[in-house]
Protein backbone atom coordinates (compact mmCIF):
# COMPACT_ATOMS: atom_id res chain seq x y z
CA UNK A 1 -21.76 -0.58 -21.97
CA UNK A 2 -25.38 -2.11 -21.46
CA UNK A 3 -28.32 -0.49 -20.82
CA UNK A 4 -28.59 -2.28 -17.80
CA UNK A 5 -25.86 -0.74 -15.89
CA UNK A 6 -26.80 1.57 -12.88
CA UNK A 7 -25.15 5.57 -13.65
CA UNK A 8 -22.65 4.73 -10.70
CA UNK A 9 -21.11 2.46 -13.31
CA UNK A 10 -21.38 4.58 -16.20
CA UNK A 11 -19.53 6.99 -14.23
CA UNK A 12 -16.38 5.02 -12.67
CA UNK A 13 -12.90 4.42 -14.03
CA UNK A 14 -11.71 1.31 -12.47
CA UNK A 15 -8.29 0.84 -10.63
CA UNK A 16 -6.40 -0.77 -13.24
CA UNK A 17 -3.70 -2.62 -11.46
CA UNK A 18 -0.23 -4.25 -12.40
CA UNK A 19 0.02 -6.99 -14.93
CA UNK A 20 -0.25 -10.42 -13.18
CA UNK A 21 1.57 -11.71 -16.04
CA UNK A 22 2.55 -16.03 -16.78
CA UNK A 23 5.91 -15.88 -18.89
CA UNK A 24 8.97 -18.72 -18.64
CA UNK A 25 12.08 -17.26 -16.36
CA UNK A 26 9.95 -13.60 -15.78
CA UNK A 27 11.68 -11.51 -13.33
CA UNK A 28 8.26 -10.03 -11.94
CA UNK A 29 9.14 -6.41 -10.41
CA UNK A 30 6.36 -4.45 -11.65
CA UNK A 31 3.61 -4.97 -8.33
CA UNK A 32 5.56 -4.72 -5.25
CA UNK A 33 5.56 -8.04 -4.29
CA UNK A 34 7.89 -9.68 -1.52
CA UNK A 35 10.42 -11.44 -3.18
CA UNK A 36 10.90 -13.79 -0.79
CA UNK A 37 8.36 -16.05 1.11
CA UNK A 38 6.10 -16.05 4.26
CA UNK A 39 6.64 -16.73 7.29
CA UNK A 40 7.02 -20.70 7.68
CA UNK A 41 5.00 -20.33 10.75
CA UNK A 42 2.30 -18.67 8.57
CA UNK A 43 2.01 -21.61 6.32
CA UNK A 44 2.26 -23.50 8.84
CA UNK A 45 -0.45 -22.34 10.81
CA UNK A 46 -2.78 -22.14 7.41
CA UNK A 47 -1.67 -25.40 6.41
CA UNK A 48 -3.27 -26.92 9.97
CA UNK A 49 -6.50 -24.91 9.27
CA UNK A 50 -7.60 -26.97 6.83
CA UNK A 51 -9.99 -29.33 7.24
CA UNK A 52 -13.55 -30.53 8.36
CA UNK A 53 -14.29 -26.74 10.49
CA UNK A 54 -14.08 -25.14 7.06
CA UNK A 55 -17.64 -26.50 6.79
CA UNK A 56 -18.57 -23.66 9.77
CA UNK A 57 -18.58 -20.03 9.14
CA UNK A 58 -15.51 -18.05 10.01
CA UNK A 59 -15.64 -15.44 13.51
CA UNK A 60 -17.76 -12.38 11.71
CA UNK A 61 -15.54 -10.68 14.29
CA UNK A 62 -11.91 -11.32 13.57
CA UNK A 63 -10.95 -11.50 17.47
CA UNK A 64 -7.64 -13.89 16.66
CA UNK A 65 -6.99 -11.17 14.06
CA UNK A 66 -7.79 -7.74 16.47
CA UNK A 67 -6.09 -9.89 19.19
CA UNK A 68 -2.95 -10.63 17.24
CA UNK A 69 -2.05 -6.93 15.71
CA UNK A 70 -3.46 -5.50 19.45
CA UNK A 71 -0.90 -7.48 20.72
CA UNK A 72 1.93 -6.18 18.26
CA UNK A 73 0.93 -2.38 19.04
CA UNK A 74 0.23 -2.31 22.35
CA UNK A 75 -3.77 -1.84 21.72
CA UNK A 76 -7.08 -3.17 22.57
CA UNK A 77 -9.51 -5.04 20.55
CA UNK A 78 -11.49 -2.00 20.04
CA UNK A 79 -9.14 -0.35 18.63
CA UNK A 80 -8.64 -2.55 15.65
CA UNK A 81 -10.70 -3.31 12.24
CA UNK A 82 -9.98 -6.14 9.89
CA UNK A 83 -10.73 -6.65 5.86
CA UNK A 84 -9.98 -8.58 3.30
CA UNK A 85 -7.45 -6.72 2.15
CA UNK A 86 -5.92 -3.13 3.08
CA UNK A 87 -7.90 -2.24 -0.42
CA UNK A 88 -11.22 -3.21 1.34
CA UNK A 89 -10.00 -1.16 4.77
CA UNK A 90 -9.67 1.64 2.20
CA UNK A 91 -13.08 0.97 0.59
CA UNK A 92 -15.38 1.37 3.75
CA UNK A 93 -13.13 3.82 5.31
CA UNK A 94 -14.00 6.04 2.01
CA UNK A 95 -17.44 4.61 2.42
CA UNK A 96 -17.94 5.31 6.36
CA UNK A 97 -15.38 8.19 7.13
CA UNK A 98 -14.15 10.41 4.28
CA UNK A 99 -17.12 11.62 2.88
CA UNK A 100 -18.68 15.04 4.18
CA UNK A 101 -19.51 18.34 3.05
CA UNK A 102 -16.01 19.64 2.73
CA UNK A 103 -13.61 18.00 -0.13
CA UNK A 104 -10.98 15.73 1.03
CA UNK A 105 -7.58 16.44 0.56
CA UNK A 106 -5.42 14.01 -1.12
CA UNK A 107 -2.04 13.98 -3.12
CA UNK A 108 -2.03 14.69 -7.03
CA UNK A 109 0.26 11.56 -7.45
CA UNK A 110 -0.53 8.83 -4.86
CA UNK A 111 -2.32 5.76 -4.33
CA UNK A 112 -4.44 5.58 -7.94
CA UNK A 113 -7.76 3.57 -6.22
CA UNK A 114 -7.89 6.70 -3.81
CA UNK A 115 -9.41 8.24 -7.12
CA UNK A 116 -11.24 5.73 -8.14
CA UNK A 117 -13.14 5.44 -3.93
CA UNK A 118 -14.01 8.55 -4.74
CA UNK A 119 -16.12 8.16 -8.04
CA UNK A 120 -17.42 4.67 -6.31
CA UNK A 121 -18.87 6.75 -3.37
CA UNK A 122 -19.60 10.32 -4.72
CA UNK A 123 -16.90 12.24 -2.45
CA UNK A 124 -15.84 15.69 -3.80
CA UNK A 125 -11.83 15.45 -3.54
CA UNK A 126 -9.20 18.08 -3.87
CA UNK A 127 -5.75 16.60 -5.27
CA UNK A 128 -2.85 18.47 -3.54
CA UNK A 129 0.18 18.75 -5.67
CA UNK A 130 3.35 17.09 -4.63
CA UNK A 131 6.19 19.84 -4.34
CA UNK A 132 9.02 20.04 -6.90
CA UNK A 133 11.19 17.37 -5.35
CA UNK A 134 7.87 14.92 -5.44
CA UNK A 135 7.53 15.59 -1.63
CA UNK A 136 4.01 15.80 0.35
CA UNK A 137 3.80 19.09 1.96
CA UNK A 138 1.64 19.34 4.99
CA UNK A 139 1.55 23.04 5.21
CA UNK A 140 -0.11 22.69 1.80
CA UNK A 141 -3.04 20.69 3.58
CA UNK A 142 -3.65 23.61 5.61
CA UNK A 143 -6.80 24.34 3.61
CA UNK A 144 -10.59 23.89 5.04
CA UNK A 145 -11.66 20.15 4.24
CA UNK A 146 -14.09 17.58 5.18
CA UNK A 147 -10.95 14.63 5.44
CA UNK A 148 -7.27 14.21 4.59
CA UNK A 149 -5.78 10.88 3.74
CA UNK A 150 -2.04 10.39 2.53
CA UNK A 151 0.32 7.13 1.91
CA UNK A 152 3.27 7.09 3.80
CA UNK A 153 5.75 6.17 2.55
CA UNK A 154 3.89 7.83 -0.24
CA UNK A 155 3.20 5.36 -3.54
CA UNK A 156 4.76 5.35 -6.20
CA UNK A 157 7.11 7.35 -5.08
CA UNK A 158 8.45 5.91 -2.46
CA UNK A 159 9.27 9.29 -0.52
CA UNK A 160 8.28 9.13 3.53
CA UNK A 161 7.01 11.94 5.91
CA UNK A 162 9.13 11.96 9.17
CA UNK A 163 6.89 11.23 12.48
CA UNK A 164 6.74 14.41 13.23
CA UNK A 165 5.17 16.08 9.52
CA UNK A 166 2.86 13.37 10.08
CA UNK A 167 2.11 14.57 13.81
CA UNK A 168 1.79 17.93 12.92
CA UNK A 169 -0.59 17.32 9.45
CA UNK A 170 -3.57 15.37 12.61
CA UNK A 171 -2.59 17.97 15.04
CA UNK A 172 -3.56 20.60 12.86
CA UNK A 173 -7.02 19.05 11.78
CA UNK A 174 -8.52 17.60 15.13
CA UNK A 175 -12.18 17.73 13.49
CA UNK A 176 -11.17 16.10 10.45
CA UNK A 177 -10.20 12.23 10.08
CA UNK A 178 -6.77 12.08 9.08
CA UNK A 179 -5.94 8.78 7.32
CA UNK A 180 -2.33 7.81 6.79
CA UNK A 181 -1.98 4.66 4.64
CA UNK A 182 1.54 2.50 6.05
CA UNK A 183 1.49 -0.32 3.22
CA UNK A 184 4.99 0.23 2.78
CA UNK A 185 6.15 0.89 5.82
CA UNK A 186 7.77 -1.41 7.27
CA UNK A 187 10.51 -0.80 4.50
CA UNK A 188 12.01 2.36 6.54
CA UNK A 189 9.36 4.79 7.03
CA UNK A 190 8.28 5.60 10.81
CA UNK A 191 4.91 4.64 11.65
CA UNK A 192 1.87 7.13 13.20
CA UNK A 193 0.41 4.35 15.41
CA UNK A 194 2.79 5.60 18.27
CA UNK A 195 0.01 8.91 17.79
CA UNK A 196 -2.63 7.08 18.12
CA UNK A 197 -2.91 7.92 22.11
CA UNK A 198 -2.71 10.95 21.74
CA UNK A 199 -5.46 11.60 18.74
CA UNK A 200 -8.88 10.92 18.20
CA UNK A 201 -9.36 12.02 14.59
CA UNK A 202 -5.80 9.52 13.32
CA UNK A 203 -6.74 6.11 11.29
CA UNK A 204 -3.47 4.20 10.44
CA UNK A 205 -4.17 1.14 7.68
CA UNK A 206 -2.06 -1.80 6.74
CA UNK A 207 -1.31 -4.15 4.85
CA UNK A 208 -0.10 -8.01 5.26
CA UNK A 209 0.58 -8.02 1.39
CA UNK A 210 3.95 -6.38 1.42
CA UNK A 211 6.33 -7.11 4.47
CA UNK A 212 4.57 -10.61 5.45
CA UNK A 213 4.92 -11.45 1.94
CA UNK A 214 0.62 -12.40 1.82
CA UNK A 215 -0.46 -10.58 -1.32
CA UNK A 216 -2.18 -13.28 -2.04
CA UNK A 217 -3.99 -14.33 0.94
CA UNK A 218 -5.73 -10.47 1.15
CA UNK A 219 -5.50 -9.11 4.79
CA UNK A 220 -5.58 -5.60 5.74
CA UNK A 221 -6.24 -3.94 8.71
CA UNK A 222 -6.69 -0.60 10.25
CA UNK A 223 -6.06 0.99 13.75
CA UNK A 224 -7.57 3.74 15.26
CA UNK A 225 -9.87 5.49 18.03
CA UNK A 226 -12.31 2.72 19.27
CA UNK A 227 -15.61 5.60 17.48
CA UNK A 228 -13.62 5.53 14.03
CA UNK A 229 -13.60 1.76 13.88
CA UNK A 230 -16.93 1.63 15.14
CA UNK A 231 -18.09 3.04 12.09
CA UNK A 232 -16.17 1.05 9.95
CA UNK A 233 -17.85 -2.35 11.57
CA UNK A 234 -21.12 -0.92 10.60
CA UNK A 235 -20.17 -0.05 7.78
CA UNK A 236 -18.72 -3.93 7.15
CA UNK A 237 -21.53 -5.08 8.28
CA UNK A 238 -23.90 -3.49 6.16
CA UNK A 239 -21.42 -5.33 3.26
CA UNK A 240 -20.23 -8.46 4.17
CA UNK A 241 -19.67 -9.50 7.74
CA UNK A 242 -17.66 -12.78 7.40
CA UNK A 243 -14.42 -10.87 5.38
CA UNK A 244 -11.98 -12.96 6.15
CA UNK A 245 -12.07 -16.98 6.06
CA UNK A 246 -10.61 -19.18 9.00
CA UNK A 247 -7.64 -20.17 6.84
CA UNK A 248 -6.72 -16.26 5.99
CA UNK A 249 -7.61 -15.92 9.80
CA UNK A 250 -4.90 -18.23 11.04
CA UNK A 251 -2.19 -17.09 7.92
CA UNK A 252 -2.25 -13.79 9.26
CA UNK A 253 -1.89 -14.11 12.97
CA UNK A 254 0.70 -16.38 12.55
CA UNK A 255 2.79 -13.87 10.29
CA UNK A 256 1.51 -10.88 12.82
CA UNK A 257 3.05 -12.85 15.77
CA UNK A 258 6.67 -14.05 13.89
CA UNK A 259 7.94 -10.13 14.02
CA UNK A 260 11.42 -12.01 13.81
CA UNK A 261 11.11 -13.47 10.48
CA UNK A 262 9.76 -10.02 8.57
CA UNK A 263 12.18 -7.80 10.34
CA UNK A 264 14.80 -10.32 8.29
CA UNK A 265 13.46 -10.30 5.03
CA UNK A 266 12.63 -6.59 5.33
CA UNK A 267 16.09 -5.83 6.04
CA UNK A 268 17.27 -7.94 3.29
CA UNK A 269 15.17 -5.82 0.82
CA UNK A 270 16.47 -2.77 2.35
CA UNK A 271 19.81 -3.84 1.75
CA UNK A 272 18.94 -4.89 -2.17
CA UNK A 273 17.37 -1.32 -2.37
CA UNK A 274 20.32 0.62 -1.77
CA UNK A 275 22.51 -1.50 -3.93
CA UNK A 276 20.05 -1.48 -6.78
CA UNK A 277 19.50 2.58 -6.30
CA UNK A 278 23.14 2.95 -6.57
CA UNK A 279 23.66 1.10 -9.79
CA UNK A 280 20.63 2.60 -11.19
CA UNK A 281 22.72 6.32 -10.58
CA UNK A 282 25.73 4.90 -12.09
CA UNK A 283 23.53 4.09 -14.87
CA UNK A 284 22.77 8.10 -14.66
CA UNK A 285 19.48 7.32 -13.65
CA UNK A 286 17.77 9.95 -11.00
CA UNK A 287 16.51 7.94 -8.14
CA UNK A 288 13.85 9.59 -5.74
CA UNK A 289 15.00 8.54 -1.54
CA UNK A 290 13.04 5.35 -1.10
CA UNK A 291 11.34 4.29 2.06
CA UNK A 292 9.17 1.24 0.42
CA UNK A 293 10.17 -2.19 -1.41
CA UNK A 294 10.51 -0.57 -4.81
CA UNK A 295 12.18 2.28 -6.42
CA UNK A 296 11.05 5.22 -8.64
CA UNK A 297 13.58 6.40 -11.24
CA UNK A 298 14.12 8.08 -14.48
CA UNK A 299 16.23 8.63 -16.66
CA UNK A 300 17.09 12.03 -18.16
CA UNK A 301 17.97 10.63 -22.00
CA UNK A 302 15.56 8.18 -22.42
CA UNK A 303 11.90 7.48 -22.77
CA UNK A 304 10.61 5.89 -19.90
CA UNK A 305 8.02 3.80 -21.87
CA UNK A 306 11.16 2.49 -24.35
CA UNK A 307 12.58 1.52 -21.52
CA UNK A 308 9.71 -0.17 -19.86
CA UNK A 309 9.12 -2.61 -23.43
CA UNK A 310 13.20 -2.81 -23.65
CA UNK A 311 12.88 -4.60 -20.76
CA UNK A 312 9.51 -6.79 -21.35
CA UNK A 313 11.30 -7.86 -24.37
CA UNK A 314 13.85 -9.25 -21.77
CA UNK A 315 10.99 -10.54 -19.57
CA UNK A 316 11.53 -8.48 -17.19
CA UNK A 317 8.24 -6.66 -16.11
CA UNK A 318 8.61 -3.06 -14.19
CA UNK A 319 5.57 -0.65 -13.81
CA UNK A 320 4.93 2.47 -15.74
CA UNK A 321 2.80 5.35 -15.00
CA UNK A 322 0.90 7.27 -17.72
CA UNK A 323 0.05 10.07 -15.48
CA UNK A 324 1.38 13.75 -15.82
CA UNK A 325 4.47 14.75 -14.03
CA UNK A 326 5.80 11.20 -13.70
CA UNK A 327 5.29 9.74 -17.26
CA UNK A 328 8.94 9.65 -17.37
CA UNK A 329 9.20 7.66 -14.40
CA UNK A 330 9.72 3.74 -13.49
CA UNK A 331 8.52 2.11 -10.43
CA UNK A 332 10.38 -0.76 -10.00
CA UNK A 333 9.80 -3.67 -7.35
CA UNK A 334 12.69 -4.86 -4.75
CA UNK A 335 13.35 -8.15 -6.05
CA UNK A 336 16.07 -10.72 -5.21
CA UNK A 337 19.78 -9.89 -5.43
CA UNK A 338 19.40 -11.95 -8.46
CA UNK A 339 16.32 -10.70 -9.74
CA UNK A 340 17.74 -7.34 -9.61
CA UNK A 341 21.07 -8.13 -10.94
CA UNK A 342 19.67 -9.26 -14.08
CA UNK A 343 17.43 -6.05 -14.06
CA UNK A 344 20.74 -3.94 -14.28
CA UNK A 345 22.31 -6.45 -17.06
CA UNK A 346 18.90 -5.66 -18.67
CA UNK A 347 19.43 -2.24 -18.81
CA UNK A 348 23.41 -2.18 -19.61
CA UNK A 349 22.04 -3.91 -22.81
CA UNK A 350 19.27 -1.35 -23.27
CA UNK A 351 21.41 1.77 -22.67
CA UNK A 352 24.21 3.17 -25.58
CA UNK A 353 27.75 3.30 -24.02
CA UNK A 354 29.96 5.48 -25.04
């Protein structure tokens, strides 16, 4: 606390995200990470931007950027908007979009930060509960609002709307911005860019963190009618106008334009999901239906926080939620067929028998 501190800050309670922890032989599975690494091509292409031009300012405009995820979509230039990061997309979307006279409707248990945007910016939100199988209802959002924005496949659950929920949630609000936030999807749910012709009020947001395995190079982007990304330029531009570097600017078209490479490591996660899900049940753990690179399970006879420092003890790292309704829950992270192997050792060890 200092006396210094505008009331903005006095008022906020930061995103608090997953431990970036440094421990000997950790088997990290607590932050959705890609297991595996990017795209070659993708280093490659980063590795080659590196040099004297880094003394120049990078395009304000991301055009290599628009131009490469136009290109994967079937859009125009106009149509995309580029941050550093999906969480910055989210941030002046909040910022430039979601905030009007009329609350906007979110889920009760989604995407923590979309709290925390809130607070930052002063929007009036209504959380809509999740029904009794942990399931986004859209009938639910049928409600007068200002803005609706859902994750899908939803976080942390892991549960995805089919195309046509999602179709019928922006059909139903066509003077309200609908924003449907696809980090995960790539991992089985069904995307709402193929809407995007057919809507004016439909922002779609992603993420190169997740399936391009570039967490830590921090590119998001979002697609949308060429007047909702309008706004979120001047919105970027009243913030920082030179987002991404030249290096992050050659990473990501490079991974955007080798679709070959993340279908294969997507699939291969896919694959480790359903194995890991279906040793987690024989463990008689409850596993919601996962569309995403991790899990969210529980287990009926035990604690889910035990469980959680069983496992640290083990160095194995998996994320816990304090939150009601879920408290008993575990996300855990898609690793490697190893990585999750000795995950379900781990928990053999942890668990009585008999």
């Amino acid at each position: 606390m200092s006396r210094f501190w505008s009331d903005v800050v006095h008022g906020l309670t930061p995103y608090t995200p997953g431990e970036q922890v440094q421990m000997p032989g950790l088997v990290k599975l607590n932050t959705n990470e890609n297991p595996y690494g990017p795209s070659p091509k993708a280093i490659a292409a980063m590795q080659a931007a590196v040099g004297d031009q880094l003394r120049k300012y990078s395009d304000p405009g991301n055009a290599v950027v628009k131009d490469a995820v136009a290109r994967r979509f079937g859009l125009t230039r106009e149509q995309v908007f580029i941050g550093n990061s999906s969480d910055e997309v989210l941030a002046h979307t909040f910022h430039a979009l979601l905030k009007h006279q009329l609350p906007l409707l979110c889920p009760d248990i989604s995407y923590s930060f979309y709290p925390t945007y809130c607070s930052l910016y002063g929007i009036t939100a209504v959380q809509v509960p999740l029904n009794e199988r942990f399931e986004i209802d859209v009938e639910d959002y049928r409600q007068p609002c200002g803005a609706i924005i859902i994750a899908n496949p939803n976080a942390p659950t892991g549960i995805a709307l089919p195309l046509e929920r999602i179709e019928a949630l922006v059909a139903a609000h066509p003077e309200q911005v609908v924003v449907i936030d696809e980090a995960y999807v790539d991992f089985g749910g069904q995307s709402a860019i193929a809407l995007l012709g057919r809507y004016d009020n439909l922002l779609v947001i992603h993420t190169l963190s997740k399936s391009r395995s570039l967490a830590g190079l921090r590119v998001g982007y979002a697609v949308g009618h060429p007047d909702l990304i309008a706004g979120l330029e001047r919105v970027k531009n009243s913030f920082n106008c030179y987002p991404l570097g030249q290096v992050a600017q050659a990473g990501a078209v490079a991974a955007l334009d080798d679709l070959a490479y993340m279908e294969q490591t997507s699939q291969a996660i896919i694959a480790t999901r359903a194995w890991l899900a279906a040793q987690m049940q024989a463990l008689g753990f409850e596993v919601l239906p996962s569309a995403a690179n991790f899990i969210f399970t529980r287990h009926p006879g035990h604690d889910a926080a035990q469980l959680a420092a069983g496992l640290r003890e083990r160095a194995i790292l998996v994320r816990h939620f304090k939150q009601p309704r879920i408290d008993q829950f575990l996300r855990i992270s898609i690793g490697t067929d190893e990585e999750c192997a000795k995950l379900v050792d781990a928990l053999k060890a942890i668990l009585p028998t008999g």
